[in-house]
C-alpha atoms as a PDB file:
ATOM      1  CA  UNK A   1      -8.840   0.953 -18.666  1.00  0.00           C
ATOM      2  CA  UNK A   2      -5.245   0.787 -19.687  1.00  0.00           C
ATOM      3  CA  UNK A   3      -3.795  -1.941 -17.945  1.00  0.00           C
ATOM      4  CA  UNK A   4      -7.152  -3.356 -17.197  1.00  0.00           C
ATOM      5  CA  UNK A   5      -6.974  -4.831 -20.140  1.00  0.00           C
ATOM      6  CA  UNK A   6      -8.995  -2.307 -22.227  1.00  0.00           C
ATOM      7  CA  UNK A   7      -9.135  -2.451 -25.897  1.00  0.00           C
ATOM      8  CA  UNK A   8      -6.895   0.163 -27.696  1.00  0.00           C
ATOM      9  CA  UNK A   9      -9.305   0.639 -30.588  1.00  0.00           C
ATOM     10  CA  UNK A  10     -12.261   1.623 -27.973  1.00  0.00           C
ATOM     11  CA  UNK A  11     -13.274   4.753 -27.367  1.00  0.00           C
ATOM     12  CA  UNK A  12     -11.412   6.579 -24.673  1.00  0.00           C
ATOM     13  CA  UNK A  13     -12.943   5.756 -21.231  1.00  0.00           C
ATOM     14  CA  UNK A  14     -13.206   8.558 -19.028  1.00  0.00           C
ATOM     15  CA  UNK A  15     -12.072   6.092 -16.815  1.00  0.00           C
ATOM     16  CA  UNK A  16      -7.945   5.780 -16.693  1.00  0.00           C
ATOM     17  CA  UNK A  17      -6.564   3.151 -14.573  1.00  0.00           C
ATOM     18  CA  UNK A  18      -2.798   2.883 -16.541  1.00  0.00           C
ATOM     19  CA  UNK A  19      -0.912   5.201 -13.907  1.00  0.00           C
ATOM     20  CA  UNK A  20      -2.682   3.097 -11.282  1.00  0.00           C
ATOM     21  CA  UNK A  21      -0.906   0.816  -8.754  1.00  0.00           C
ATOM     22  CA  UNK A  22       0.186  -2.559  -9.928  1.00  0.00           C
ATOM     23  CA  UNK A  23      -0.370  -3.947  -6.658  1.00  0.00           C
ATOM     24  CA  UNK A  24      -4.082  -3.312  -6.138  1.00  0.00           C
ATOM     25  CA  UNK A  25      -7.022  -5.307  -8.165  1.00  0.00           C
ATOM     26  CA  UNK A  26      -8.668  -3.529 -11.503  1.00  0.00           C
ATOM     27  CA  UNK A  27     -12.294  -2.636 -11.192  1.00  0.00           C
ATOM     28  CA  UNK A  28     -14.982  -4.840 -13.476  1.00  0.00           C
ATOM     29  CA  UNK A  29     -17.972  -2.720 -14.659  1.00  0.00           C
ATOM     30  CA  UNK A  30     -20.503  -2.187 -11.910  1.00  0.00           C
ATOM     31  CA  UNK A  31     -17.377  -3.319  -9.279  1.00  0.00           C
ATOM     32  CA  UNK A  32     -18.225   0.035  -6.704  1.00  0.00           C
ATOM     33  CA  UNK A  33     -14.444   0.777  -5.236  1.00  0.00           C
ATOM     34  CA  UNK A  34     -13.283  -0.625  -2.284  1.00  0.00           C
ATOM     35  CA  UNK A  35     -11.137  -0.089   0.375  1.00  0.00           C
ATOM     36  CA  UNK A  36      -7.430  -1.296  -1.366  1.00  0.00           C
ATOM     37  CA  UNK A  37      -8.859  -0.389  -4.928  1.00  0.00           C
ATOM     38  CA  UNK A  38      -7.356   2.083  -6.767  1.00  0.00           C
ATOM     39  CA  UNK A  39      -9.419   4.817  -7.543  1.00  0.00           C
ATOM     40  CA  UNK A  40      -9.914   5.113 -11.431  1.00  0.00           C
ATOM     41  CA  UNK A  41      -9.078   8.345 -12.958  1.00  0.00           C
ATOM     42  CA  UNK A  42     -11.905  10.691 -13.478  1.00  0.00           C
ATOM     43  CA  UNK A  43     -11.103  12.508 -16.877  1.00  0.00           C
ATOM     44  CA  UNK A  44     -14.383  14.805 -18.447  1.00  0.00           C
ATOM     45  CA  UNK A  45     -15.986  18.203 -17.093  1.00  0.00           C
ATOM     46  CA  UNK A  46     -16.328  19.844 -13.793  1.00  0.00           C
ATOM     47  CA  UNK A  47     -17.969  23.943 -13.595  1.00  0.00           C
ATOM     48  CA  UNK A  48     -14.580  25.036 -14.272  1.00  0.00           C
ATOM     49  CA  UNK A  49     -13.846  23.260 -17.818  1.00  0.00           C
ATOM     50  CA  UNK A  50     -13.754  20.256 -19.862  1.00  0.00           C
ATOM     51  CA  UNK A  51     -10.548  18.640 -19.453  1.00  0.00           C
ATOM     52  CA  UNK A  52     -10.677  17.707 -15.875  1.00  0.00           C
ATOM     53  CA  UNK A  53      -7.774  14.624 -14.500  1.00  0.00           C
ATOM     54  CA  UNK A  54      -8.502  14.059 -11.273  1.00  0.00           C
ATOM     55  CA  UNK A  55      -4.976  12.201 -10.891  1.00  0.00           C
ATOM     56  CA  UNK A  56      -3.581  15.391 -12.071  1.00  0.00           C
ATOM     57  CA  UNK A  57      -6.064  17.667  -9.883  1.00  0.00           C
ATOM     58  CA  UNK A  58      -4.785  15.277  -6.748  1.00  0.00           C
ATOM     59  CA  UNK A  59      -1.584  14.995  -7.621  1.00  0.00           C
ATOM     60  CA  UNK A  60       0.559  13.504  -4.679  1.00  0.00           C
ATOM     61  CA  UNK A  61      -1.977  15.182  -2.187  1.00  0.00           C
ATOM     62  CA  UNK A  62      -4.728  12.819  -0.498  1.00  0.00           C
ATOM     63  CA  UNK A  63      -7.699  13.355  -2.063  1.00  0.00           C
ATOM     64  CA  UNK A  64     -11.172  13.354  -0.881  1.00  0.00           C
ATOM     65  CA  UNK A  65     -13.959  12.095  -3.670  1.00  0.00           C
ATOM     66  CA  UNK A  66     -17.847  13.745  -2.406  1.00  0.00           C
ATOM     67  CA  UNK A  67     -20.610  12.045  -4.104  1.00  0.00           C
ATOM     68  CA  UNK A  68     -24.388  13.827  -3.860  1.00  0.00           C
ATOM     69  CA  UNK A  69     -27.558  12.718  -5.719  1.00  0.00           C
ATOM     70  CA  UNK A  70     -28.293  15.423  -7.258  1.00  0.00           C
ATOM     71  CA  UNK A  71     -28.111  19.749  -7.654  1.00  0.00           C
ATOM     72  CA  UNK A  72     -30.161  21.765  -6.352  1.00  0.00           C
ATOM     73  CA  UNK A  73     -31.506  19.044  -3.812  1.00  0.00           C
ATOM     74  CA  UNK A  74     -31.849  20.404   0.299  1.00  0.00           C
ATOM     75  CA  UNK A  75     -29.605  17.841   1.745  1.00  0.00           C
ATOM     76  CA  UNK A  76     -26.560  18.214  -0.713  1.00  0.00           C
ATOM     77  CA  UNK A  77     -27.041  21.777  -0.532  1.00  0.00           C
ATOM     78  CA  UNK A  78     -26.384  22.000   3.138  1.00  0.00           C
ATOM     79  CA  UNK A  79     -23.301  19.062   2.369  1.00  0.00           C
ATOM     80  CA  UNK A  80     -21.583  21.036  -0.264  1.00  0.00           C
ATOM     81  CA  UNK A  81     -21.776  24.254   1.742  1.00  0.00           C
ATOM     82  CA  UNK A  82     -20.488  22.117   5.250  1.00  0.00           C
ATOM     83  CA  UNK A  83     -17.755  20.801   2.762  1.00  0.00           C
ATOM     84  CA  UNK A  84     -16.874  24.494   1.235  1.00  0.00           C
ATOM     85  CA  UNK A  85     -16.769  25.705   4.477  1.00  0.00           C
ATOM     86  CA  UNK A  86     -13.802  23.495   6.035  1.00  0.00           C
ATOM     87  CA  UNK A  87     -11.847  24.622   3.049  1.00  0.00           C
ATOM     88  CA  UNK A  88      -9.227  25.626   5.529  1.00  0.00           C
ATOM     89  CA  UNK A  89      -9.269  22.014   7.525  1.00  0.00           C
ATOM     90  CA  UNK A  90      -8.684  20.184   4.196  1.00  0.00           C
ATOM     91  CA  UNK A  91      -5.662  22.200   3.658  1.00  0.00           C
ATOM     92  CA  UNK A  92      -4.467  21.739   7.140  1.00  0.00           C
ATOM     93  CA  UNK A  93      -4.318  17.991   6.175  1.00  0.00           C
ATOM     94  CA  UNK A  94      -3.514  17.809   2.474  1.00  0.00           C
ATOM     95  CA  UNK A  95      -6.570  16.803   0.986  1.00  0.00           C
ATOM     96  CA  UNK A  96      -8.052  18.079  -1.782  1.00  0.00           C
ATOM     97  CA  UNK A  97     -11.897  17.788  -2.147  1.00  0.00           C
ATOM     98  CA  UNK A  98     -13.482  17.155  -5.699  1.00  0.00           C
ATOM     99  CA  UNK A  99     -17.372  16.719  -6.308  1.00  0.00           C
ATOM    100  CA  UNK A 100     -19.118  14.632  -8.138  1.00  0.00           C
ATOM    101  CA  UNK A 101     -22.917  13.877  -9.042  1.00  0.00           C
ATOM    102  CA  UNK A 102     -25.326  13.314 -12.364  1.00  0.00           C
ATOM    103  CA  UNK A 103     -25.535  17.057 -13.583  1.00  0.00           C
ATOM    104  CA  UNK A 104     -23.955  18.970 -15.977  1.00  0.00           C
ATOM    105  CA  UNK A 105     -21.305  22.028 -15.929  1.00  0.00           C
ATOM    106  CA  UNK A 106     -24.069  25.001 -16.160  1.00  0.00           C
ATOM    107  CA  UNK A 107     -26.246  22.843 -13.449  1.00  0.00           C
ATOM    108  CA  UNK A 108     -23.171  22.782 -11.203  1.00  0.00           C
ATOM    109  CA  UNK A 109     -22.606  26.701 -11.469  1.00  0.00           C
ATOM    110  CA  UNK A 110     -25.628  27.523 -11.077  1.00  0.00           C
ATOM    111  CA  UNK A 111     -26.277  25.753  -7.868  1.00  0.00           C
ATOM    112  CA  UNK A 112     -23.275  26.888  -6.714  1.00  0.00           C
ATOM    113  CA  UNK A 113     -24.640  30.025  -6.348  1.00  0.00           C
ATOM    114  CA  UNK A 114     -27.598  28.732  -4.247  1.00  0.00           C
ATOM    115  CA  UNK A 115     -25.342  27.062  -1.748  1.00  0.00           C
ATOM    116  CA  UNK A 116     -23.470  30.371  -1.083  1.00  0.00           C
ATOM    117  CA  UNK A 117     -26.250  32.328  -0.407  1.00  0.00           C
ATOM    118  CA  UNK A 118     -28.416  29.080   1.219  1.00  0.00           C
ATOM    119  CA  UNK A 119     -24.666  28.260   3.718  1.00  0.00           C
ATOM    120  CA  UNK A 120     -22.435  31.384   3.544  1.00  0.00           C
ATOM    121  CA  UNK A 121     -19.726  29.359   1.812  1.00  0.00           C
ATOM    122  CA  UNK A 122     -18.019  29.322  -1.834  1.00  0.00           C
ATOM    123  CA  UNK A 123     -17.493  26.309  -3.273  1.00  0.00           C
ATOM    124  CA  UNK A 124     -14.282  26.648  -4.748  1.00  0.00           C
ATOM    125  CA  UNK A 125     -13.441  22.689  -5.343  1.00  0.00           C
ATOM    126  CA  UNK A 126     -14.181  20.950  -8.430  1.00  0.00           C
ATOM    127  CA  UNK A 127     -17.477  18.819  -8.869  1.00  0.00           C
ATOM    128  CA  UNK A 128     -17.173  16.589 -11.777  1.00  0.00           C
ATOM    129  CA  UNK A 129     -20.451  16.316 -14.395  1.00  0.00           C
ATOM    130  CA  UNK A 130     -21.952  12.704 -15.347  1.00  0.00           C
ATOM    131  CA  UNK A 131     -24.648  13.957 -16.528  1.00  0.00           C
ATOM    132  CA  UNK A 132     -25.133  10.778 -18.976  1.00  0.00           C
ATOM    133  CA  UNK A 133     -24.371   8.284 -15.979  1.00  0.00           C
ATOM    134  CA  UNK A 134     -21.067   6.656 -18.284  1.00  0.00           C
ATOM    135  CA  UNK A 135     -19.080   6.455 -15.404  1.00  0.00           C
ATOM    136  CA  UNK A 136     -21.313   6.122 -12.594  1.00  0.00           C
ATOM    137  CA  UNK A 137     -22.739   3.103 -14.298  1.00  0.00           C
ATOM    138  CA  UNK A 138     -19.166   1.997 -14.666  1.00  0.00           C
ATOM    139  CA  UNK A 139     -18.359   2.180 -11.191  1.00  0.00           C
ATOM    140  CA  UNK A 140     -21.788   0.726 -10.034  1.00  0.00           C
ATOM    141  CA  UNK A 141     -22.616   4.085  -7.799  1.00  0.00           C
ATOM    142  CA  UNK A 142     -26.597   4.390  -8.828  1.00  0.00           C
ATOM    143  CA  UNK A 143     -29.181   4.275  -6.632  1.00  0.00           C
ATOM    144  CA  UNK A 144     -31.762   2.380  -8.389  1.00  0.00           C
ATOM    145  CA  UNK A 145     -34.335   3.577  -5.782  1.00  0.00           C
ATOM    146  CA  UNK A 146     -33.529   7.323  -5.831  1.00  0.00           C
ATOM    147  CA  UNK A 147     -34.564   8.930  -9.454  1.00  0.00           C
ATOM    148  CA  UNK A 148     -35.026  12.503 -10.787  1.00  0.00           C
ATOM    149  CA  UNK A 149     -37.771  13.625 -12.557  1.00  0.00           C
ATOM    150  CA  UNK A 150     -36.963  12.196 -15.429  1.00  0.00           C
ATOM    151  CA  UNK A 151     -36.653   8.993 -14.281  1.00  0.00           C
ATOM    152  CA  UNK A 152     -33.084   8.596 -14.384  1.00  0.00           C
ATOM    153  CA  UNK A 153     -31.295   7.192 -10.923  1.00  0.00           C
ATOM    154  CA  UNK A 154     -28.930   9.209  -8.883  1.00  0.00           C
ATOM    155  CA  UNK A 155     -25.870   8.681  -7.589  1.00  0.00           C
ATOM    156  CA  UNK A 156     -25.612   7.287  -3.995  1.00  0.00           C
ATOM    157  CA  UNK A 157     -23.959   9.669  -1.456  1.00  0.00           C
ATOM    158  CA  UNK A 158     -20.806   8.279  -1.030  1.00  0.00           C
ATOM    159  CA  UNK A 159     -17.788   9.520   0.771  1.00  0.00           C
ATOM    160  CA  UNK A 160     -14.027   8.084  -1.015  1.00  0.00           C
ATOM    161  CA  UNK A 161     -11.085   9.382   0.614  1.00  0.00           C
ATOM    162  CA  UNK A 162      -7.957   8.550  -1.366  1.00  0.00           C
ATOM    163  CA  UNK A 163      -3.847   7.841  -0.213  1.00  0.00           C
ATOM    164  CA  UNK A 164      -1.449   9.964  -2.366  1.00  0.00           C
ATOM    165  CA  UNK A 165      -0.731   6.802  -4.027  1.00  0.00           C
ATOM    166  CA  UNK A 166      -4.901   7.029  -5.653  1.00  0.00           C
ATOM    167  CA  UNK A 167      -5.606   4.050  -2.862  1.00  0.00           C
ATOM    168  CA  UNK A 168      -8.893   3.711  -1.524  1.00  0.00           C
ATOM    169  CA  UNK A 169      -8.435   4.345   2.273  1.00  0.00           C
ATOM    170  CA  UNK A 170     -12.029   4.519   3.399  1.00  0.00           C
ATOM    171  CA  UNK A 171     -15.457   4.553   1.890  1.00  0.00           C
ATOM    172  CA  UNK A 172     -18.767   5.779   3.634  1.00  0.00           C
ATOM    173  CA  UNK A 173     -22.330   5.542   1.660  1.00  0.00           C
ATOM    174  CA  UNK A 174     -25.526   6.943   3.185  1.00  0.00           C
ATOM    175  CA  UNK A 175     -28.838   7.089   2.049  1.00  0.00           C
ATOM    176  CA  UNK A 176     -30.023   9.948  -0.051  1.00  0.00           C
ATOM    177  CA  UNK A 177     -32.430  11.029   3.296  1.00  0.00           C
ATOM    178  CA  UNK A 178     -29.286  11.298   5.628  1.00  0.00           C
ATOM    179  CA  UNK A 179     -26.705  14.444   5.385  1.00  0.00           C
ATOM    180  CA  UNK A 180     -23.349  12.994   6.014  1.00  0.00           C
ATOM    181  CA  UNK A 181     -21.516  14.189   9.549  1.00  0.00           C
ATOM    182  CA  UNK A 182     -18.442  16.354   8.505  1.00  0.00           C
ATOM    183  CA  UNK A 183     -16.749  16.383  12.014  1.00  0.00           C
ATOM    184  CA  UNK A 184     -16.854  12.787  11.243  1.00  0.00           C
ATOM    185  CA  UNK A 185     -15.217  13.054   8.158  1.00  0.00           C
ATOM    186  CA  UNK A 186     -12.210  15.064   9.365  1.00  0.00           C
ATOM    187  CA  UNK A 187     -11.928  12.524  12.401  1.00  0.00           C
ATOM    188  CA  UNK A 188     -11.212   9.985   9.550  1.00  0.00           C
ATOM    189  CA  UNK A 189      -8.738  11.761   7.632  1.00  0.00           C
ATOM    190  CA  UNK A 190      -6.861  12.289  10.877  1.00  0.00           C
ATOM    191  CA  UNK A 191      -6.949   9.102  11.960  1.00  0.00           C
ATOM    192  CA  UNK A 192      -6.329   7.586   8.373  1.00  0.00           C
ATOM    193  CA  UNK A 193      -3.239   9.876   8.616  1.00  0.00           C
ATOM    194  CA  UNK A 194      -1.998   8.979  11.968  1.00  0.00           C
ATOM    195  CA  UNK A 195      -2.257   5.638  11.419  1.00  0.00           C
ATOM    196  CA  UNK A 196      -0.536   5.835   7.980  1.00  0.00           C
ATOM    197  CA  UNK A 197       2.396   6.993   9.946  1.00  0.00           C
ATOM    198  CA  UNK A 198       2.899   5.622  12.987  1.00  0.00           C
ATOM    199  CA  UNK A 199       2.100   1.580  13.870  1.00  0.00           C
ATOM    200  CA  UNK A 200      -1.160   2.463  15.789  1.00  0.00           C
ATOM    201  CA  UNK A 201      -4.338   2.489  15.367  1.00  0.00           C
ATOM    202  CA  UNK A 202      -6.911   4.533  16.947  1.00  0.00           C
ATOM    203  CA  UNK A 203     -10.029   3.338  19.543  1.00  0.00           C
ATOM    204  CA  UNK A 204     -13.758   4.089  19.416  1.00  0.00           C
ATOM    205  CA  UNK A 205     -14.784   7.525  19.605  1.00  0.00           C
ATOM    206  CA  UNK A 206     -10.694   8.720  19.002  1.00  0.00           C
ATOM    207  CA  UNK A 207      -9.906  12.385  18.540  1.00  0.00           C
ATOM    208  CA  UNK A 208      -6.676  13.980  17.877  1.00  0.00           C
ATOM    209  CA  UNK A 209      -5.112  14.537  21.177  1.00  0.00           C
ATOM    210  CA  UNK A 210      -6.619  10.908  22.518  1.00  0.00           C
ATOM    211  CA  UNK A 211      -4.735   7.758  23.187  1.00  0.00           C
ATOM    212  CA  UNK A 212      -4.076   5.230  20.613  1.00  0.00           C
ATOM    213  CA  UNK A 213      -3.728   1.755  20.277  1.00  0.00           C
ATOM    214  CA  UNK A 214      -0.366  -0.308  19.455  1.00  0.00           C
ATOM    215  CA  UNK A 215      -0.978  -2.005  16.014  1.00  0.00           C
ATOM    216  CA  UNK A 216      -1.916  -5.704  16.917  1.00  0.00           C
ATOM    217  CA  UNK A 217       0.839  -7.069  14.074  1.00  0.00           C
ATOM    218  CA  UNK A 218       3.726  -6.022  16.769  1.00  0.00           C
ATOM    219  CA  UNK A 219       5.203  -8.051  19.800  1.00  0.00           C
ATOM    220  CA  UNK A 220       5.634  -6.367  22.447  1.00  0.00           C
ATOM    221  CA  UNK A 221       9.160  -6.307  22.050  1.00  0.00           C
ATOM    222  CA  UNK A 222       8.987  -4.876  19.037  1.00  0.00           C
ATOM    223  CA  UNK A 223       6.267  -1.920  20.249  1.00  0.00           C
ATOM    224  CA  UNK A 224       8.454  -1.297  23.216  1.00  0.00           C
ATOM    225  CA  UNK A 225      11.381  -0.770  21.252  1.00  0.00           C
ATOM    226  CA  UNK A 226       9.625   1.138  18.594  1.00  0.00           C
ATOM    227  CA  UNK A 227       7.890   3.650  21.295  1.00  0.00           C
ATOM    228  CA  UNK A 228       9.409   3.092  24.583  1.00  0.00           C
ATOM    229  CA  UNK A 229       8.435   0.230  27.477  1.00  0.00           C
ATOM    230  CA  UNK A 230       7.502   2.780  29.770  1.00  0.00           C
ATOM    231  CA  UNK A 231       4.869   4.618  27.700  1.00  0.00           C
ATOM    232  CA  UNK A 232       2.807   1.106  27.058  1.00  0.00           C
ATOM    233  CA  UNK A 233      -0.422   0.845  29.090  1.00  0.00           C
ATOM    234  CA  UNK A 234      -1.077  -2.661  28.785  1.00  0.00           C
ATOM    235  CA  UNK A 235      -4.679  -3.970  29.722  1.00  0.00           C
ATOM    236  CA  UNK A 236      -5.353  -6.462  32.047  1.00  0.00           C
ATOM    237  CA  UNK A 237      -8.284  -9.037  30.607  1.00  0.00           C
ATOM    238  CA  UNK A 238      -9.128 -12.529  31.976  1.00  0.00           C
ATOM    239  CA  UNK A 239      -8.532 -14.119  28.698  1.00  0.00           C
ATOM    240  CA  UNK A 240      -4.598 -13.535  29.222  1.00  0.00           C
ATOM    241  CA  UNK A 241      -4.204 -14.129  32.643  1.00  0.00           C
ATOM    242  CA  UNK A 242      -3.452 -17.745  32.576  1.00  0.00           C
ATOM    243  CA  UNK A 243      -1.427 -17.818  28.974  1.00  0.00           C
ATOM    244  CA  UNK A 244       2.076 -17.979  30.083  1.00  0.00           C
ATOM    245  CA  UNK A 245       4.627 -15.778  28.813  1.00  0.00           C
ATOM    246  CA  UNK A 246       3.091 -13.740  26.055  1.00  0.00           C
ATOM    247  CA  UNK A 247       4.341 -12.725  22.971  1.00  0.00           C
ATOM    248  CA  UNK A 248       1.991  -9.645  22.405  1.00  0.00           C
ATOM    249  CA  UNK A 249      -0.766  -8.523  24.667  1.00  0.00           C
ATOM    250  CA  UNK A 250      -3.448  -7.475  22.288  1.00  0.00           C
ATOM    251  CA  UNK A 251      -4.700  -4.146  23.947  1.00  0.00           C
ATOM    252  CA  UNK A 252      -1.985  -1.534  24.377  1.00  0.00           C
ATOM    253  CA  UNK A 253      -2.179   1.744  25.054  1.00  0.00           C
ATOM    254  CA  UNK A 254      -0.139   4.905  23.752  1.00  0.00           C
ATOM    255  CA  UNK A 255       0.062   8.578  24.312  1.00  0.00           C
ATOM    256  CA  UNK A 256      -0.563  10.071  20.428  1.00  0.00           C
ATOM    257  CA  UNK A 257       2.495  10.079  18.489  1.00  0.00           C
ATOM    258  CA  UNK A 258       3.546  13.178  16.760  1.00  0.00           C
ATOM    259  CA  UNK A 259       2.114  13.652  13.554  1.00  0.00           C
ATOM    260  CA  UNK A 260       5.215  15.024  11.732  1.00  0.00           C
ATOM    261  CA  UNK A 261       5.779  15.495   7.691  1.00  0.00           C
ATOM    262  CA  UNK A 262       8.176  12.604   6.291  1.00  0.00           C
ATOM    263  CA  UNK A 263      11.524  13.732   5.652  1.00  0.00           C
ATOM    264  CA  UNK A 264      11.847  14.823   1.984  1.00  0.00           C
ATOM    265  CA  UNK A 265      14.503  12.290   0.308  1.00  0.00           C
ATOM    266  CA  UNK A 266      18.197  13.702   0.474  1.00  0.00           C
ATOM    267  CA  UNK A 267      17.348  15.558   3.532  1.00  0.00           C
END
């Protein structure tokens, strides 16, 4: 796990941590990723070829990790063709989608062809193989309770959307009964975005286009300089009425600010 402290003389781990973030903690065996981890680096097969890198794959795109139990299942089936068909959403946003579940190459292309004519959609992202469970028993992702008929657990379905930086941002796991909510899923990303750019942070129920929230770690002096006194909505609530002069009221609102790309260095 290279500067997990894996042993050199091992055999190589599909699992690659050594271009990961110094900053974050290194997964232990059965450790499932968390939100801060960094997300090791899937290396094996996918139904395109054997020498997938998902770092590589990602590159300095956010990246969007789609776990399903199993091929050729009726839930994942509708999932992967939901997911196939908001190819054009994920591009919108920078994120690039990879697969992943307990089959092999030929099982993945195969089934592929049953969600296109099952959903309308081509699945045209990746969907890495673990067909021998290495890594998912590495990362601690098995369902003990949800086995094929061989008798071999799944994987749970698990949603892992990744920072450009490989960071776990979010993580959503559902039972194998329950088809994830994709509209859902974008709402994330575009919050996780948002919020990765601006100091705000979004309400219940938020959708692009709503109001947001100033983040609680500013004074008020320092929002209203930062977005303007006059476009501060700040709540009334009892619990502040009698506190003196306050250094930050803790529910502000904002009008959206605009999501804009980061000016490229030397520009």
């Amino acid at each position: 796990m290279g500067n997990c402290g894996s042993d050199a003389s091992a055999k190589p781990d599909p699992l690659d941590a050594s271009r990961a973030m110094p900053r974050t903690k290194c997964l232990k065996v059965h450790d499932r990723p968390s939100i801060g981890d960094v997300f090791p680096n899937l290396k094996g097969s996918t139904q395109f070829d054997d020498d997938f890198d998902l770092y590589e794959h990602l590159g300095e795109n956010w990246g969007l990790i789609f776990m399903h139990p199993g091929d050729f299942t009726p839930v994942c089936t509708t999932e992967i063709g939901a997911v196939a068909g908001l190819k054009e959403e994920f591009e919108k946003r920078n994120v690039y989608v990879v697969g992943y579940s307990c089959n092999g190459p030929q099982s993945h292309r195969d089934w592929i062809v049953d969600v296109k004519a099952a959903t309308g959609h081509q699945v045209e992202f990746p969907i890495f193989c673990d067909p021998n469970r290495t890594v998912s028993k590495w990362l601690g992702i098995l369902d003990p309770d949800n086995r094929d008929t061989a008798g071999l657990p799944l994987t749970v379905r698990a949603v892992y959307i990744l920072k450009p930086d490989k960071e776990v941002a979010l993580v959503i796991t559902y039972p194998a009964s329950t088809g994830r909510n994709m509209v859902e899923i974008i709402r994330v990303i575009d919050s996780l975005q948002l919020t990765a750019q601006h100091d705000v942070a979004t309400p219940v129920n938020w959708k692009v286009g709503d109001r947001v929230l100033v983040s609680h770690h500013l004074s008020d002096r320092e929002a209203e300089l930062k977005f303007g006194k006059d476009n501060i909505d700040y709540v009334d609530v009892p619990s502040e009425r009698f506190s003196g002069a306050l250094r930050r009221h803790y529910l502000r609102y904002l009008n959206e600010p605009t999501m804009r790309a980061q000016p490229q260095e030397g520009s």
